[in-house]
Structure formats: C-alpha cells, structure tokens
N, C-alpha and C. Protein backbone atom coordinates (compact mmCIF):
# COMPACT_ATOMS: atom_id res chain seq x y z
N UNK A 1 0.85 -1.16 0.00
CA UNK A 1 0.00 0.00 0.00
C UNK A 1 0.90 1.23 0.00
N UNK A 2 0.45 2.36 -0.63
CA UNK A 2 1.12 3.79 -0.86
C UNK A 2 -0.02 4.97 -0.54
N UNK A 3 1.30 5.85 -0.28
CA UNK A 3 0.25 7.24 -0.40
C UNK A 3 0.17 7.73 -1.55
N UNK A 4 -0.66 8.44 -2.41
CA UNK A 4 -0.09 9.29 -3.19
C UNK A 4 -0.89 10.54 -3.46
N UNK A 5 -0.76 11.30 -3.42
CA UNK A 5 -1.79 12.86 -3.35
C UNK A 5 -2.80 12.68 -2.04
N UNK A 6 -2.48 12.06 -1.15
CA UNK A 6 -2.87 12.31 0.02
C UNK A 6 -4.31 10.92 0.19
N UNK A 7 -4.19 10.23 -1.18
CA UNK A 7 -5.23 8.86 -1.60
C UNK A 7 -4.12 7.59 -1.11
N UNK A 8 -4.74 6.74 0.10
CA UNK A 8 -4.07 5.35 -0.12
C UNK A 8 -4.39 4.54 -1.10
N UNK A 9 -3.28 3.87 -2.02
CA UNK A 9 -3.55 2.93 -3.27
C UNK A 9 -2.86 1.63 -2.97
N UNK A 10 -3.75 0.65 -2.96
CA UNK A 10 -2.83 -0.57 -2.77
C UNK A 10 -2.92 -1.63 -3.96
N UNK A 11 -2.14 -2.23 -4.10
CA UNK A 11 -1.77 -3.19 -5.13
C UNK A 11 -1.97 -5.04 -4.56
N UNK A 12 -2.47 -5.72 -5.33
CA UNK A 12 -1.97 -7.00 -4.81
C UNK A 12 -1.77 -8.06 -6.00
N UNK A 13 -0.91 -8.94 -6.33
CA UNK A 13 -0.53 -9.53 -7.41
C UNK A 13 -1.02 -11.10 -6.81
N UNK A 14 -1.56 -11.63 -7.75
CA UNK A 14 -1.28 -13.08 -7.49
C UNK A 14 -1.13 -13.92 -8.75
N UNK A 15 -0.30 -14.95 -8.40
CA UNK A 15 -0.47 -15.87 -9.73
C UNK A 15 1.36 -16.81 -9.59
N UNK A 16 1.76 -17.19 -10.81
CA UNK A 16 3.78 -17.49 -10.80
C UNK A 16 4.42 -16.26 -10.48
N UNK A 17 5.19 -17.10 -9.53
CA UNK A 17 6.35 -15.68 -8.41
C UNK A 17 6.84 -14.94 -9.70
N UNK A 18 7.39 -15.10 -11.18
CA UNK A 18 7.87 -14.51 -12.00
C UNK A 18 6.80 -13.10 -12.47
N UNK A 19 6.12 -13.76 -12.66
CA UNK A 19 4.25 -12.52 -13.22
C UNK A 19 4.34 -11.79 -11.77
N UNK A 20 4.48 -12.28 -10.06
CA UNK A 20 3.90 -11.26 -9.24
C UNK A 20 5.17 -10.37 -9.26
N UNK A 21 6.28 -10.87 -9.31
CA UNK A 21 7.83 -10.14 -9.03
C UNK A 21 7.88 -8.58 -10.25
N UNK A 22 7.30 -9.29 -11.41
CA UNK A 22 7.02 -8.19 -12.55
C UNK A 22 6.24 -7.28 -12.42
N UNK A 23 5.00 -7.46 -12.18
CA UNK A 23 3.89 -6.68 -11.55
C UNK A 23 4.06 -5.64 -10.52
N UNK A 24 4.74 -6.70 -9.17
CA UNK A 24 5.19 -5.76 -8.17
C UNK A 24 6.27 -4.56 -8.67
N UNK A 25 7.48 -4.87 -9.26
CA UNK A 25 8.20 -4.01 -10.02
C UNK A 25 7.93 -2.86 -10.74
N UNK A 26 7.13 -2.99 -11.86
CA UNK A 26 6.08 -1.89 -12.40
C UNK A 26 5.27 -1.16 -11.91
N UNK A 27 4.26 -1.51 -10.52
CA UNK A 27 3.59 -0.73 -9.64
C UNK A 27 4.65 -0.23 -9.01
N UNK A 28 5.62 -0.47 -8.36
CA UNK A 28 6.63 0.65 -7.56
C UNK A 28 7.16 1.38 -8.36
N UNK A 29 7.69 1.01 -9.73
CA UNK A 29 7.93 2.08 -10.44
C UNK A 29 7.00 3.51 -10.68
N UNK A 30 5.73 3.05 -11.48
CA UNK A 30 5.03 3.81 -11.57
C UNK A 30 4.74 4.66 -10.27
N UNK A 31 4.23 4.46 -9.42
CA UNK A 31 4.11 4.65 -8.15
C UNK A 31 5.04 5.76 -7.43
N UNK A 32 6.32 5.64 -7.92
CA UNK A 32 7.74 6.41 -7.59
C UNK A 32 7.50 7.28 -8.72
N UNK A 33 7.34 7.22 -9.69
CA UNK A 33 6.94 8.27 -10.55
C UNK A 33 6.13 9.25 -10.33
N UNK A 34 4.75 8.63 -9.75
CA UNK A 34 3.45 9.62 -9.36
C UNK A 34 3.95 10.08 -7.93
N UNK A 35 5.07 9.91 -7.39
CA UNK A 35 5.03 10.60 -5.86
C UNK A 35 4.78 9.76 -4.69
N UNK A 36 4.71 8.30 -5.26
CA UNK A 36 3.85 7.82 -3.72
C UNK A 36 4.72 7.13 -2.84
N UNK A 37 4.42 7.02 -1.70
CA UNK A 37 5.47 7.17 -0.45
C UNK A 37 4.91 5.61 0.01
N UNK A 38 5.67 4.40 0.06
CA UNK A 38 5.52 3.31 0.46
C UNK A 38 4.68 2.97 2.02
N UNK A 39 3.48 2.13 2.64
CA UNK A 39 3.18 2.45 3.57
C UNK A 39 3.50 1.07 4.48
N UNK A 40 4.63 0.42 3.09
CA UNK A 40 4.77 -1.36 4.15
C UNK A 40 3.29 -2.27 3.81
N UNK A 41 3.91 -3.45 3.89
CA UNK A 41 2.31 -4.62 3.78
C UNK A 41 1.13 -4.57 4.57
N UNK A 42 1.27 -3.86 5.73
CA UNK A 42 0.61 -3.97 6.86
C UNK A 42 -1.07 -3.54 6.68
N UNK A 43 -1.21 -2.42 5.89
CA UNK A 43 -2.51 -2.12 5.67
C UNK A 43 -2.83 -2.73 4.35
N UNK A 44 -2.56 -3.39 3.33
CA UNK A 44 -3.26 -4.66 2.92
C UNK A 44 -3.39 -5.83 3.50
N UNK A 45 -2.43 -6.48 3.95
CA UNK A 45 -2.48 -7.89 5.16
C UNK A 45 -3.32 -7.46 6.01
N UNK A 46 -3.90 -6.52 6.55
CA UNK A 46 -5.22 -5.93 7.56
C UNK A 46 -6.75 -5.90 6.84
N UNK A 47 -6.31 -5.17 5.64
CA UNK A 47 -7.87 -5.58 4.41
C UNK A 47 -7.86 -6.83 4.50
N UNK A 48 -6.84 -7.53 3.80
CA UNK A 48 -7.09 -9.09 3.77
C UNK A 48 -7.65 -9.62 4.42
N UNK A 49 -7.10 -9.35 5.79
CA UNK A 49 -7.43 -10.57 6.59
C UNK A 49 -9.27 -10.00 6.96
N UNK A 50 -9.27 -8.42 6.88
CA UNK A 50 -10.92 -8.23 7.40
C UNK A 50 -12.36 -7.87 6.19
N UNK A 51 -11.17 -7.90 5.10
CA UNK A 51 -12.24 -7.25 3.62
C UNK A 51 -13.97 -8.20 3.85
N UNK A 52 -13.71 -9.47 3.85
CA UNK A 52 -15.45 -9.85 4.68
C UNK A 52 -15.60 -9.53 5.05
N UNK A 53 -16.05 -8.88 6.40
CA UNK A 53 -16.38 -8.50 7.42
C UNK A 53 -16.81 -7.47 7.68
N UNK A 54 -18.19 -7.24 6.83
CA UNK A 54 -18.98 -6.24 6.34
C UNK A 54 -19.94 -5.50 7.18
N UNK A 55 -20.33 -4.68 7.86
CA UNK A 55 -21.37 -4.31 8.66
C UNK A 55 -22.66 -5.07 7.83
N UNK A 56 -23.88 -6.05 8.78
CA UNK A 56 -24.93 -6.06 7.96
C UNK A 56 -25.50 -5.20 7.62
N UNK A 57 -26.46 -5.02 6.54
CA UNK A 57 -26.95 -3.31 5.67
C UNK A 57 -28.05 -3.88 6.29
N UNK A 58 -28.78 -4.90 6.51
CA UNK A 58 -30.06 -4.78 7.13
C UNK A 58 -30.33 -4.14 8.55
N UNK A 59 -28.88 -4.25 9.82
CA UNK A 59 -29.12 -3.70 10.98
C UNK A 59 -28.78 -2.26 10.48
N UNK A 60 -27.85 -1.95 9.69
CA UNK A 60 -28.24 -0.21 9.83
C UNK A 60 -29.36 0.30 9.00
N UNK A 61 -30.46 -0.50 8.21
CA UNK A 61 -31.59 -0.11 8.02
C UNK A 61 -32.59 0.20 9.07
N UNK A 62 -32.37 -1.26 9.75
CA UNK A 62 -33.32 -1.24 10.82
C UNK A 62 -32.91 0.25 12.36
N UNK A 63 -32.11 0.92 12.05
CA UNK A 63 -31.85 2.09 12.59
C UNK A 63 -31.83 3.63 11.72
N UNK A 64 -32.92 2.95 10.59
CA UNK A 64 -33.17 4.35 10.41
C UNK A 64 -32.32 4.83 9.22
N UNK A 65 -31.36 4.01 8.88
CA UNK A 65 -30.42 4.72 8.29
C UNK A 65 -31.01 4.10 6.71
N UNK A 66 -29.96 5.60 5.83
CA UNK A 66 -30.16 5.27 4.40
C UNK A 66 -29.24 4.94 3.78
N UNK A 67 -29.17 3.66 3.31
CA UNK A 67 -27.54 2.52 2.90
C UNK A 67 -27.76 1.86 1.13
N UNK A 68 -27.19 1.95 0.68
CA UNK A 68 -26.99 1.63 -0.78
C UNK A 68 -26.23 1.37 -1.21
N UNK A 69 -25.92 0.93 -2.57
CA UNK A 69 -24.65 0.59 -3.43
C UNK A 69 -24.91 0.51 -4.02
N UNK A 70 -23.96 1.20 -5.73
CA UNK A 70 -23.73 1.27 -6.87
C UNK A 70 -22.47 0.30 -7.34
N UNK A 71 -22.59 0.07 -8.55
CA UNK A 71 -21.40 -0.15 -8.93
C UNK A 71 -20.69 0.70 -10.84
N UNK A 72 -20.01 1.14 -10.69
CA UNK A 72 -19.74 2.01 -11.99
C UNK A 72 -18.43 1.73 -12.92
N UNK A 73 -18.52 1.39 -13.53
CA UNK A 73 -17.43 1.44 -15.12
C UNK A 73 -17.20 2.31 -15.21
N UNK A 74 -15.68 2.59 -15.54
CA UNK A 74 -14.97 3.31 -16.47
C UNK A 74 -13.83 2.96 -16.86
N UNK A 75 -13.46 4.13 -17.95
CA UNK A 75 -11.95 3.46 -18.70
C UNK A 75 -10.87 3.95 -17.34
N UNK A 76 -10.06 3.81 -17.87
CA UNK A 76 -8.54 4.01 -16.66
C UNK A 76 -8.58 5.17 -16.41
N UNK A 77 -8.41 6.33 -17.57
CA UNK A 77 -8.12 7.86 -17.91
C UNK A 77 -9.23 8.35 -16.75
N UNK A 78 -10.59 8.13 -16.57
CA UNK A 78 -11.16 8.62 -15.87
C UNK A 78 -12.13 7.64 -14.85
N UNK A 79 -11.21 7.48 -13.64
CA UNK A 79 -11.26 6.52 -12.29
C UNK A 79 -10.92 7.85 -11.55
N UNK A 80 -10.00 8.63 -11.63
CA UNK A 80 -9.96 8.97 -10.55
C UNK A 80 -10.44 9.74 -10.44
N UNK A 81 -11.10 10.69 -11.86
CA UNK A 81 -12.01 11.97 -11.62
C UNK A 81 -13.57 11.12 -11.11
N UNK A 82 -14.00 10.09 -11.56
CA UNK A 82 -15.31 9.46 -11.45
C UNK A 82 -15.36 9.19 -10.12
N UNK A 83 -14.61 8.74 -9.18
CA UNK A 83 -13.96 8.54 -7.98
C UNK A 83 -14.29 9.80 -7.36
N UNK A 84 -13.83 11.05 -7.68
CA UNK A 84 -13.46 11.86 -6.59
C UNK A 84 -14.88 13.09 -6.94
N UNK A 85 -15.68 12.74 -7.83
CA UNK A 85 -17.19 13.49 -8.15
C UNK A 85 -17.94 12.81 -7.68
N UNK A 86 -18.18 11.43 -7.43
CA UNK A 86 -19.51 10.96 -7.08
C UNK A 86 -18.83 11.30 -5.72
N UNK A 87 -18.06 11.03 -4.66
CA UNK A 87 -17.32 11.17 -3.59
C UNK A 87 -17.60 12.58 -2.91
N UNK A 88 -17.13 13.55 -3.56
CA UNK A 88 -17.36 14.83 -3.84
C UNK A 88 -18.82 15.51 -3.51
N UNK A 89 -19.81 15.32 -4.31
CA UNK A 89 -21.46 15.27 -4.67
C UNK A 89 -22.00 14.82 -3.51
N UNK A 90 -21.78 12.86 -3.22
CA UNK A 90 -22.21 12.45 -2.40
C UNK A 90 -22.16 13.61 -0.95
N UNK A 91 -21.14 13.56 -0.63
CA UNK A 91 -20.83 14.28 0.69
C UNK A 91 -21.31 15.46 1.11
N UNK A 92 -21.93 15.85 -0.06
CA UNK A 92 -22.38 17.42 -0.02
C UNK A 92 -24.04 16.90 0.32
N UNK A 93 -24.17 16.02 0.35
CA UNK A 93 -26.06 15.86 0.34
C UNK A 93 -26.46 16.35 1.92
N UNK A 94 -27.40 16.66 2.40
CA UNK A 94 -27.23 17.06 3.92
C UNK A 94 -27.69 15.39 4.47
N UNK A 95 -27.03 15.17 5.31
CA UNK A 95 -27.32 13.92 6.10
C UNK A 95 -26.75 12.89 5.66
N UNK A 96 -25.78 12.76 4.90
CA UNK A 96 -24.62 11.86 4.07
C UNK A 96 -23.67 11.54 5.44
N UNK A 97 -23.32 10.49 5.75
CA UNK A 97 -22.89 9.96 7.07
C UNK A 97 -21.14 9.53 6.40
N UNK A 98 -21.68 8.48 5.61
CA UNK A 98 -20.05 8.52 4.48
C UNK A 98 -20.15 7.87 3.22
N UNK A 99 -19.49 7.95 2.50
CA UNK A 99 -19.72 7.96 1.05
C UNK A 99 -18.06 7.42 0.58
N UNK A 100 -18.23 6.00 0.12
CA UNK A 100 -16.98 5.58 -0.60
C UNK A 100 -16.93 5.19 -1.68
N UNK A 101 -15.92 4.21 -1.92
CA UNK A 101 -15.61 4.05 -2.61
C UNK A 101 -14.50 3.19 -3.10
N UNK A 102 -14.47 1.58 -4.11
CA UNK A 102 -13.28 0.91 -4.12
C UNK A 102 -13.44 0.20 -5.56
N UNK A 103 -12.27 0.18 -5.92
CA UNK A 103 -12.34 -0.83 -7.27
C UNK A 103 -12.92 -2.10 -7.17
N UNK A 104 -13.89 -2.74 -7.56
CA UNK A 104 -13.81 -4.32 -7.52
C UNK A 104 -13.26 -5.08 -8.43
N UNK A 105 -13.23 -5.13 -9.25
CA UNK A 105 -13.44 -5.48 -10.69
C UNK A 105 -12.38 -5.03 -11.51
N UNK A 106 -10.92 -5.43 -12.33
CA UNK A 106 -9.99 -4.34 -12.98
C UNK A 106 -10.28 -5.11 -14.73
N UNK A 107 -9.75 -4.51 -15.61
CA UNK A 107 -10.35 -4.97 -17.20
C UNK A 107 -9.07 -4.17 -17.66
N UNK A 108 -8.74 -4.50 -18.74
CA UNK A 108 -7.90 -4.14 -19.80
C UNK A 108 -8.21 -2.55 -20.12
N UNK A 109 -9.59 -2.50 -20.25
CA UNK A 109 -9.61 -1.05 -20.49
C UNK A 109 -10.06 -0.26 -19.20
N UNK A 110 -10.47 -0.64 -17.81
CA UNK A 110 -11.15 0.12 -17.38
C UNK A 110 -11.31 -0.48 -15.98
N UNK A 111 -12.21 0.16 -15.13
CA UNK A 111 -12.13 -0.99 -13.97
C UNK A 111 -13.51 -0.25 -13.29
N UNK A 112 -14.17 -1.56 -12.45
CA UNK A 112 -15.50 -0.99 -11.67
C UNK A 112 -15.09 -0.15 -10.39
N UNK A 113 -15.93 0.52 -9.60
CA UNK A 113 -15.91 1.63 -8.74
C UNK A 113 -17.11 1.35 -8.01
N UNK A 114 -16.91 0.46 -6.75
CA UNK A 114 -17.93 0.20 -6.26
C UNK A 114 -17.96 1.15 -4.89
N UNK A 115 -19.44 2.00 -4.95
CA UNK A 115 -19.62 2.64 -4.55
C UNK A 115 -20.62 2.46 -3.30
N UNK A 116 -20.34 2.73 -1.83
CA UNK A 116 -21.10 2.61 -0.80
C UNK A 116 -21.72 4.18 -0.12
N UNK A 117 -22.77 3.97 0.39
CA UNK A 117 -23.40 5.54 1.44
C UNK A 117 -23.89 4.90 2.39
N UNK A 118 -23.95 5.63 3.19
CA UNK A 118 -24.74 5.58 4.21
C UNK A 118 -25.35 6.73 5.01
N UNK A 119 -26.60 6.98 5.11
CA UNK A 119 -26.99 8.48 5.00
C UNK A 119 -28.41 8.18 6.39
N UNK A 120 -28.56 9.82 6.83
CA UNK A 120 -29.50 9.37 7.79
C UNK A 120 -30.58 10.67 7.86
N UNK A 121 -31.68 10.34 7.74
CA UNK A 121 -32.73 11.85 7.98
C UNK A 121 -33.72 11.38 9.36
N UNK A 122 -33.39 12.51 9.73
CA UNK A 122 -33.99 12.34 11.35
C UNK A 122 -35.33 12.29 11.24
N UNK A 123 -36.42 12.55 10.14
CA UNK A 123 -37.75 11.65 9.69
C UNK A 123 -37.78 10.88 9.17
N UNK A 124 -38.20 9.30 9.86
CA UNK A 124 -37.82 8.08 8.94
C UNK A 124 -38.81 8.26 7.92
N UNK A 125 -40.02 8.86 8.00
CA UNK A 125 -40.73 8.97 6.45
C UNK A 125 -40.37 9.59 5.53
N UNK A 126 -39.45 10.32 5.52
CA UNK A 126 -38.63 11.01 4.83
C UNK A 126 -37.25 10.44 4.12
N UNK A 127 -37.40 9.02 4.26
CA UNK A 127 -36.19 8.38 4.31
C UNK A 127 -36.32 8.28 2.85
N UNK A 128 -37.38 7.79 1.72
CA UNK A 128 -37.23 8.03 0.35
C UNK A 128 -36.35 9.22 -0.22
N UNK A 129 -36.88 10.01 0.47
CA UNK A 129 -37.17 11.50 -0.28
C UNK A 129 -35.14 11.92 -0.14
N UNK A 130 -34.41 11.35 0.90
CA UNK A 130 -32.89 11.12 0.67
C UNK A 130 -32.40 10.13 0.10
N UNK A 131 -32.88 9.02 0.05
CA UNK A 131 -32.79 7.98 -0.89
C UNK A 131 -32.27 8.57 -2.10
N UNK A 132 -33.73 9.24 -2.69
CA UNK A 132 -33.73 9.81 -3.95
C UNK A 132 -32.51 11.10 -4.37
N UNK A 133 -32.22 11.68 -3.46
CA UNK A 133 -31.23 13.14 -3.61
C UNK A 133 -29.96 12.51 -3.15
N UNK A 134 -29.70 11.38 -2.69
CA UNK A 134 -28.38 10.62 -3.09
C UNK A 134 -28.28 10.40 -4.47
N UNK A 135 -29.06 9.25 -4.55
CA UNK A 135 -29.00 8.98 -6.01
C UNK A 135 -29.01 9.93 -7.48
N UNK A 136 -29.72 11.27 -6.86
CA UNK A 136 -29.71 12.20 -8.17
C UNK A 136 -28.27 13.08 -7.89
C-alpha cells in the first residue's frame, strides 16, 4: 500500500512468483513516478485478513439509516475523476454519514468503482425522499 496525493492505493498480485515479481516491479515504479510514499504490507495484510467483514446493511436499516450501493465502469483515464465526483457530490447531500468508494473489478480497459453511502434523515418517512437526492 502507498500514499499518493494524500489517496491510499494498494496493489496486490497473485499468480507465478515470475508474473507477481514483474507486476510488483512496475507498480513501484510507476508509483515512484506519481510521488507515492511506500506504507509497508501492513494495511493490505489488515484488508485481507478483514475485507469480509462487512457491517450487515439490514441492521443499519433497521436504525433508520439510508444505505446503498452502486457499482460504476470506467476506462482508466477517468477513475480517478469518477472517484473523486460521485465522492465529492455524495458528501455534499445534507445527512450523508459517508460515502466511498473501491475498485472491484480491474479490465484491460477500465475498472468498476464500487460505490457505498450511508446516510440518515432524522424523519424516517422522509427516508425516500434522501434515498432519492443521493442517487440524483
């Protein structure tokens, strides 16, 4: 994992030690190119070991809260602007609690951007009506 413009980016290779040794090589390169400052294995070996280990979305429904997920395509060139507008937008909604964001998915041309909220309006009948002004 790295810093780079103040975004942690982590990498993980798997497959023949020759393909991960190459891989790994080229991400530190690049990486040293864009500025980014090494952060050690420790905060991927920590995803790893907890990336399951999901809050259930049904108990923070059942408190009222407003929880969703997207998932979004794009080419490479624009991940990180698509990334940092829905991110951006989201956060600005009033009652937006947090608003992320992670690759799932990587492709030759492009890669998914799976997107989480979790949002809360202190009238649960009102809970559509933020539903909806997330999503728009």
């Amino acid at each position: 994992m790295c810093s780079v413009r103040g975004r942690r980016v982590a990498a993980v290779s798997e497959g023949p030690a020759g393909l991960v040794d190459a891989e790994t090589r080229a991400i530190a390169e690049i990486g040293s190119q864009q500025g980014a400052t090494s952060m050690g294995p420790e905060p991927v070996d920590s995803w790893m070991e907890h990336r399951n280990k999901v809050p259930d979305v049904g108990a923070l429904i059942d408190q009222g809260l407003v929880v969703d997920t997207i998932e979004v395509a794009a080419g490479w060139d624009r991940l990180g602007e698509l990334f940092d507008a829905v991110c951006t937008e989201g956060a600005m909604v009033p009652g937006m609690i947090a608003m992320s964001g992670h690759i799932s998915h990587c492709y030759t041309q492009g890669a998914n951007i799976y997107f989480t909220f979790v949002a809360a309006e202190s009238d649960p009948s009102r809970g559509i009506v933020l539903y909806d002004r997330v999503w728009g």
